[in-house]
N, C-alpha and C. Protein backbone atom coordinates (compact mmCIF):
# COMPACT_ATOMS: atom_id res chain seq x y z
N UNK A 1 148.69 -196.19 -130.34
CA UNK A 1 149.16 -194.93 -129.81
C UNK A 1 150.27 -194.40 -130.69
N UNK A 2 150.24 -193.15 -131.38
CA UNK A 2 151.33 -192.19 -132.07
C UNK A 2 151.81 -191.40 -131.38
N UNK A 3 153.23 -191.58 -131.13
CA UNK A 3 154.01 -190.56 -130.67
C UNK A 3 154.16 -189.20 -131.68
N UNK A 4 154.09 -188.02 -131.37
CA UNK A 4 153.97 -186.87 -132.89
C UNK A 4 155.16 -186.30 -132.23
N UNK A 5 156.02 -186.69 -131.97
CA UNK A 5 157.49 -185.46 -131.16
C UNK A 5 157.85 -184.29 -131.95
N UNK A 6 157.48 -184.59 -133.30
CA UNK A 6 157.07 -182.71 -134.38
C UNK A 6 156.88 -181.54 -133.67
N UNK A 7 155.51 -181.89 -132.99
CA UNK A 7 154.52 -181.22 -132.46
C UNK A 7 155.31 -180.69 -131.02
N UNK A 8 156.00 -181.44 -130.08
CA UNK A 8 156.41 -181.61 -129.44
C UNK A 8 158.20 -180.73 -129.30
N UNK A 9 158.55 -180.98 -130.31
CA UNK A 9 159.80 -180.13 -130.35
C UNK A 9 159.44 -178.92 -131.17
N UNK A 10 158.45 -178.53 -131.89
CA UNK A 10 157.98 -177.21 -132.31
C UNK A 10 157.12 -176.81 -131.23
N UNK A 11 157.75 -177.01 -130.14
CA UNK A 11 156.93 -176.03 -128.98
C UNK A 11 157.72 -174.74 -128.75
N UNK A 12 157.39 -173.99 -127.87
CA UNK A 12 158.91 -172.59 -126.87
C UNK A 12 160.05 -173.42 -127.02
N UNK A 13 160.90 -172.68 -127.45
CA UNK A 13 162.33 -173.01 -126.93
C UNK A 13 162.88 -173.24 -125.77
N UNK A 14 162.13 -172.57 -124.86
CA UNK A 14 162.68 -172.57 -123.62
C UNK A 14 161.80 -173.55 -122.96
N UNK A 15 160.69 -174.60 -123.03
CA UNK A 15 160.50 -175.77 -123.05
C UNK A 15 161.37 -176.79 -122.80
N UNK A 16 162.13 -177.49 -122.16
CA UNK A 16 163.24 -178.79 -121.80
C UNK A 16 162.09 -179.90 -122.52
N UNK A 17 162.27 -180.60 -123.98
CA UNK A 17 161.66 -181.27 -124.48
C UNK A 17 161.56 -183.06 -123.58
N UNK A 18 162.74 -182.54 -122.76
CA UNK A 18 162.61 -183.97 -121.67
C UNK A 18 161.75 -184.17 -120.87
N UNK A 19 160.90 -182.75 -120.96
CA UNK A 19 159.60 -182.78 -119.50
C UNK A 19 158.57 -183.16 -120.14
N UNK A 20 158.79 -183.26 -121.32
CA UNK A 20 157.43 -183.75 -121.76
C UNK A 20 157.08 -185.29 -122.07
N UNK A 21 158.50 -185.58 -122.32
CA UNK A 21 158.16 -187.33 -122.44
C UNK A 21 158.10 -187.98 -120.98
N UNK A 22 156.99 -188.87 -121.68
CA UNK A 22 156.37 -189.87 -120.40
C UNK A 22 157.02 -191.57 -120.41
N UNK A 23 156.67 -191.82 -119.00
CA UNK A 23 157.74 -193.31 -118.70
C UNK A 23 156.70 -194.11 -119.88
N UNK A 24 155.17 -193.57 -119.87
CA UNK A 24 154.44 -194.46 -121.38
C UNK A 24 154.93 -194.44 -122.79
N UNK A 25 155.32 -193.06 -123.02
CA UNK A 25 155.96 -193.07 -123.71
C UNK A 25 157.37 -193.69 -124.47
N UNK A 26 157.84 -193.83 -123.05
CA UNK A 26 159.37 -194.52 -123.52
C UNK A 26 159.12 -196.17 -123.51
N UNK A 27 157.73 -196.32 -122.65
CA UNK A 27 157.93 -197.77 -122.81
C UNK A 27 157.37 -198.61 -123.77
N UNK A 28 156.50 -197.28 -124.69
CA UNK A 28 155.78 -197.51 -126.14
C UNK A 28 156.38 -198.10 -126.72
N UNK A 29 157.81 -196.94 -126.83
CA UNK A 29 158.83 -197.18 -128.24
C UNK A 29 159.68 -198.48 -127.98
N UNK A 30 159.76 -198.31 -126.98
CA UNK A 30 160.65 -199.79 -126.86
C UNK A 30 160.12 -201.15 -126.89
N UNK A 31 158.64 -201.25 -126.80
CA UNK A 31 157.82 -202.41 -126.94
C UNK A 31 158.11 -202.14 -128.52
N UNK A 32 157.69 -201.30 -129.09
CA UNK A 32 157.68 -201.14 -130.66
C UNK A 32 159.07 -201.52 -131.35
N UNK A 33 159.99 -201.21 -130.86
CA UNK A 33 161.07 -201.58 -131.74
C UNK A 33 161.30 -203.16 -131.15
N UNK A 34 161.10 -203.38 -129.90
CA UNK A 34 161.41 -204.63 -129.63
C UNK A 34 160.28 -205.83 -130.74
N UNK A 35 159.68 -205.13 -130.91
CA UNK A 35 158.37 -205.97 -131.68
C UNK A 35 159.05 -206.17 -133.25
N UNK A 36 159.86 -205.71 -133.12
CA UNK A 36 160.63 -205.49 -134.91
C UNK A 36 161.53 -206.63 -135.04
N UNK A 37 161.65 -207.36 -134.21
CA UNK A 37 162.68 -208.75 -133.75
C UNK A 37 164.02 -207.88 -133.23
N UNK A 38 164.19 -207.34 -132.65
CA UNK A 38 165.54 -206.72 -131.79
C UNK A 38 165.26 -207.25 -130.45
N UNK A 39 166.41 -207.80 -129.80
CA UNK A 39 166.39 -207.60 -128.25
C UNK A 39 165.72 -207.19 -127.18
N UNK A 40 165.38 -207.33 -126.32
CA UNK A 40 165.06 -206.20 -124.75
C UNK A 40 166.41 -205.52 -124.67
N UNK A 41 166.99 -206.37 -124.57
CA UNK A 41 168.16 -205.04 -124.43
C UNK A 41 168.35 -204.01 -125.44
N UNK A 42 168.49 -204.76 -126.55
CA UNK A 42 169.50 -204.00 -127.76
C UNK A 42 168.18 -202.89 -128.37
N UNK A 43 166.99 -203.29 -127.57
CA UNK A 43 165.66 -202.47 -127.72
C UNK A 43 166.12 -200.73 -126.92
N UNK A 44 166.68 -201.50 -126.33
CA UNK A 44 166.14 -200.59 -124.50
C UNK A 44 167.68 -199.59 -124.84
N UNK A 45 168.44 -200.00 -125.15
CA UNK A 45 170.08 -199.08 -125.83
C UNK A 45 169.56 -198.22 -126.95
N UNK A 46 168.37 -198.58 -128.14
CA UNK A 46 168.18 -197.95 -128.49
C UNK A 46 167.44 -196.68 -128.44
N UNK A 47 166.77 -196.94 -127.38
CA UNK A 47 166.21 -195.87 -127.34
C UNK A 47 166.70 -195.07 -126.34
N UNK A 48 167.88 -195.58 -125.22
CA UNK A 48 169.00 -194.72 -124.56
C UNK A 48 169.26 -193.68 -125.52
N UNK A 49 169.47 -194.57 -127.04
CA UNK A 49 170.47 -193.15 -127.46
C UNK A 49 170.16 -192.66 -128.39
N UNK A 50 168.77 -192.67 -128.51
CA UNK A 50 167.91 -192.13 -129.19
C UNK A 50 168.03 -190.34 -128.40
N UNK A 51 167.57 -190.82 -127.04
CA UNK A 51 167.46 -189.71 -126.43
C UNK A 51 168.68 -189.17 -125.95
N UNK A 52 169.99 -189.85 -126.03
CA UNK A 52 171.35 -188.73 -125.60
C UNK A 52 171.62 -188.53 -126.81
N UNK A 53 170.88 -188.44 -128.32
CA UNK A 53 171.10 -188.08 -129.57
C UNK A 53 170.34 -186.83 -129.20
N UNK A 54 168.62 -187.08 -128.92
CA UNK A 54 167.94 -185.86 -129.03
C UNK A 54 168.85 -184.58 -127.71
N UNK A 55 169.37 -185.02 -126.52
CA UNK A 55 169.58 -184.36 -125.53
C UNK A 55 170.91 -183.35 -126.49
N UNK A 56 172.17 -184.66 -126.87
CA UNK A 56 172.76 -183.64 -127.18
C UNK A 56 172.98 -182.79 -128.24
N UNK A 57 171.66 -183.06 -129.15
CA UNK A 57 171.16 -181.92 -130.49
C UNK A 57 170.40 -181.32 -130.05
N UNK A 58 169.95 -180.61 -129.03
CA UNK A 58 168.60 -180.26 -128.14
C UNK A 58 168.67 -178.73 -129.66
N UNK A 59 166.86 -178.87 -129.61
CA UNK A 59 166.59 -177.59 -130.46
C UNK A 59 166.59 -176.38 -129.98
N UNK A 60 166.84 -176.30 -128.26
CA UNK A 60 166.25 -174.93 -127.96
C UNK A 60 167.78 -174.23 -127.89
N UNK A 61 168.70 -175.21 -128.13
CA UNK A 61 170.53 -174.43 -128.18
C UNK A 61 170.41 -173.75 -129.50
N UNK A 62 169.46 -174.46 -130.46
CA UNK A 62 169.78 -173.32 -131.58
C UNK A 62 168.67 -172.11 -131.41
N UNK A 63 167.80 -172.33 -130.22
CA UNK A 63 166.95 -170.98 -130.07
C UNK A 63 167.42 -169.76 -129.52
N UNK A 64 169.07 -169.82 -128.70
CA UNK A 64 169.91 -169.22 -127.84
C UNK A 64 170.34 -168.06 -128.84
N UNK A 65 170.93 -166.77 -128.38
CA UNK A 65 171.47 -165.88 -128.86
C UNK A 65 172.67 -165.52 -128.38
N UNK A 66 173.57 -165.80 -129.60
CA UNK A 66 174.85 -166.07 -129.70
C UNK A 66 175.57 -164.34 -129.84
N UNK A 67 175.96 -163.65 -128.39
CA UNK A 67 176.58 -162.39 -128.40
C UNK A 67 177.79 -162.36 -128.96
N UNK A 68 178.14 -161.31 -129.37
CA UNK A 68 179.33 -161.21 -130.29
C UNK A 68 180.93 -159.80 -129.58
């Protein structure tokens, strides 16, 4: 299974890219990195902040129009 999140964050802006990921999804990546010899935990943190990385770079803040 390929995650394509490309595809996924080149959607509408006004899209919340959080509605689209699935609990399969998150539990893909974390089998996957855990499979890399990392932790359950130090698996499961990463991909916490994977996503309060993506949340707090969200793409659709740069889709906003900035009044002057």
């Amino acid at each position: 299974m390929t995650i394509n999140t490309n595809s996924m964050l080149d959607e509408e802006c006004g899209q919340e890219f959080f509605d689209s990921v699935t609990d399969e999804e998150l539990i893909y990546l974390w089998r996957w990195i855990k499979g890399r010899g990392i932790s359950a935990n130090k698996a499961w943190n990463v991909v916490l902040t994977g996503l309060a990385l993506d949340k707090a770079f969200d793409k659709s803040k740069t889709c906003m129009q900035i009044e002057h």
